[in-house]
Protein backbone atom coordinates (compact mmCIF):
# COMPACT_ATOMS: atom_id res chain seq x y z
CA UNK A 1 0.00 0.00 0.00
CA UNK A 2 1.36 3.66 -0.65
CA UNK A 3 0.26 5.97 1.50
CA UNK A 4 0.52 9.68 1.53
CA UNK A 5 -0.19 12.74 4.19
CA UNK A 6 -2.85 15.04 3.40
CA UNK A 7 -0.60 17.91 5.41
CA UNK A 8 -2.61 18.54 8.65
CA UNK A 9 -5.41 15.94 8.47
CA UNK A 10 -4.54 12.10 7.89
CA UNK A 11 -2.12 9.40 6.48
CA UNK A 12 -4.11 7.63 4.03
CA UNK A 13 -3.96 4.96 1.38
CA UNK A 14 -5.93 2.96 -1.24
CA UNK A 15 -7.23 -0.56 0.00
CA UNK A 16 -9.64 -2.92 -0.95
CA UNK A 17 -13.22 -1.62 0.01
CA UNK A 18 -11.56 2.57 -0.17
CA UNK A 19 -9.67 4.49 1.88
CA UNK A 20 -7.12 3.55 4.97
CA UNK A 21 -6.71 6.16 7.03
CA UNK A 22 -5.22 7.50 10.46
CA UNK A 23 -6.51 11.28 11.39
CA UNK A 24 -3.88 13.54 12.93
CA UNK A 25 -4.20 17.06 14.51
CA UNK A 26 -1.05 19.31 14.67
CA UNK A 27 -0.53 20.37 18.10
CA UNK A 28 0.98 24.05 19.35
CA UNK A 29 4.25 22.32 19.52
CA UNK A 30 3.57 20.74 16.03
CA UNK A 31 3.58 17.17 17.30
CA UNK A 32 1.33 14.73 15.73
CA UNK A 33 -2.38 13.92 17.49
CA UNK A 34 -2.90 10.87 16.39
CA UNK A 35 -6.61 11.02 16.85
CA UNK A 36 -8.23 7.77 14.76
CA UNK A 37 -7.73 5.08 12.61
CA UNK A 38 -10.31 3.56 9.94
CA UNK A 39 -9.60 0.87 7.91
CA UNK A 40 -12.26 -0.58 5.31
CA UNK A 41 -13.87 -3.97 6.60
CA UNK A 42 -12.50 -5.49 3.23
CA UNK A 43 -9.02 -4.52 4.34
CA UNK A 44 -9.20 -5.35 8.14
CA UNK A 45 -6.82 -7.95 9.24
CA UNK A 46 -4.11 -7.38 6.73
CA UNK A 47 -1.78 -5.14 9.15
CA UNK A 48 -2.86 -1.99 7.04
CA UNK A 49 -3.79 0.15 10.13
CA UNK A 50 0.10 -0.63 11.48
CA UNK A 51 1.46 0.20 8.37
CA UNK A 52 -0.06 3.78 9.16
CA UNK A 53 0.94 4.31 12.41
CA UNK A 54 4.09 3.25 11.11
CA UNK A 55 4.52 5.53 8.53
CA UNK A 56 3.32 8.56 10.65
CA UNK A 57 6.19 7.61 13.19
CA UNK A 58 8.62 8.17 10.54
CA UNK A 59 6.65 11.44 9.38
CA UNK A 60 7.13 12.58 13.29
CA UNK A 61 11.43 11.35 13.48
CA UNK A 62 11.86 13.39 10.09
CA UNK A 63 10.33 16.41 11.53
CA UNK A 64 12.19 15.77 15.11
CA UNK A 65 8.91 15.89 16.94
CA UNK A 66 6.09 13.88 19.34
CA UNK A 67 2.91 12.11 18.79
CA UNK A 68 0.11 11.44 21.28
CA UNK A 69 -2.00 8.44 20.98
CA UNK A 70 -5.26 9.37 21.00
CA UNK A 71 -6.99 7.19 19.23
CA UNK A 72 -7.43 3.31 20.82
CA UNK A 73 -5.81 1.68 18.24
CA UNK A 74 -2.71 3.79 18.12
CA UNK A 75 -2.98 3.68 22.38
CA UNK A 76 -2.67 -0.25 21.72
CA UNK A 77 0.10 0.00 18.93
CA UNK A 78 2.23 1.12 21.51
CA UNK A 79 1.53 -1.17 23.61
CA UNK A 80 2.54 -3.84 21.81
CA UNK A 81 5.49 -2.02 20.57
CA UNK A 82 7.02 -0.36 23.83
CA UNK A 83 10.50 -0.17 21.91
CA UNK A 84 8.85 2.94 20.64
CA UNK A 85 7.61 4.60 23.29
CA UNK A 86 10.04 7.33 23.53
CA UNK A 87 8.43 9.34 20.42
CA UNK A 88 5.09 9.34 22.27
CA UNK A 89 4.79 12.61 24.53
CA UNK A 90 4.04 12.41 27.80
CA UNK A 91 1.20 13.84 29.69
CA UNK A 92 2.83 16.20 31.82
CA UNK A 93 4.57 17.32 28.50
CA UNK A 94 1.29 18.02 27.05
């Protein structure tokens, strides 16, 4: 799947059944809110929605700054991936 950043709204790609997608606020400090992911029920089980988070991880280390995982999904992601934790921002950083 490609995906591509609509600057200041979502990550997004084409999947079977339409769009993949992970919505994102910019913050004051320009960090990434990472506010929720939707991924077609064609498309579900096929690791498309951690191939977003993914890929707006990399968006945040290119541009040196933090996400917060708002949304469930991406609050589970993390979870499961605690190696990296340290781009998340913390709540008393918020």
């Amino acid at each position: 799947m490609e995906i591509e950043n609509v600057p200041g709204k979502k990550f997004r790609g084409a999947v079977d059944g339409g769009e993949a997608r992970l919505l994102y606020r910019r913050t004051a400090d320009n960090d990434y809110d990472l506010v929720s992911t939707l991924v077609p029920q064609e498309s579900r089980g096929k690791n498309i929605a951690d191939q977003l988070v993914r890929f707006a991880l990399q968006a945040a280390k290119n541009e040196n700054v933090k996400v917060i995982a708002t949304c469930p999904y991406v609050k589970h992601w993390f979870e499961k991936h605690p190696e990296e934790r340290s781009i998340l921002k913390t709540p008393s950083a918020q």
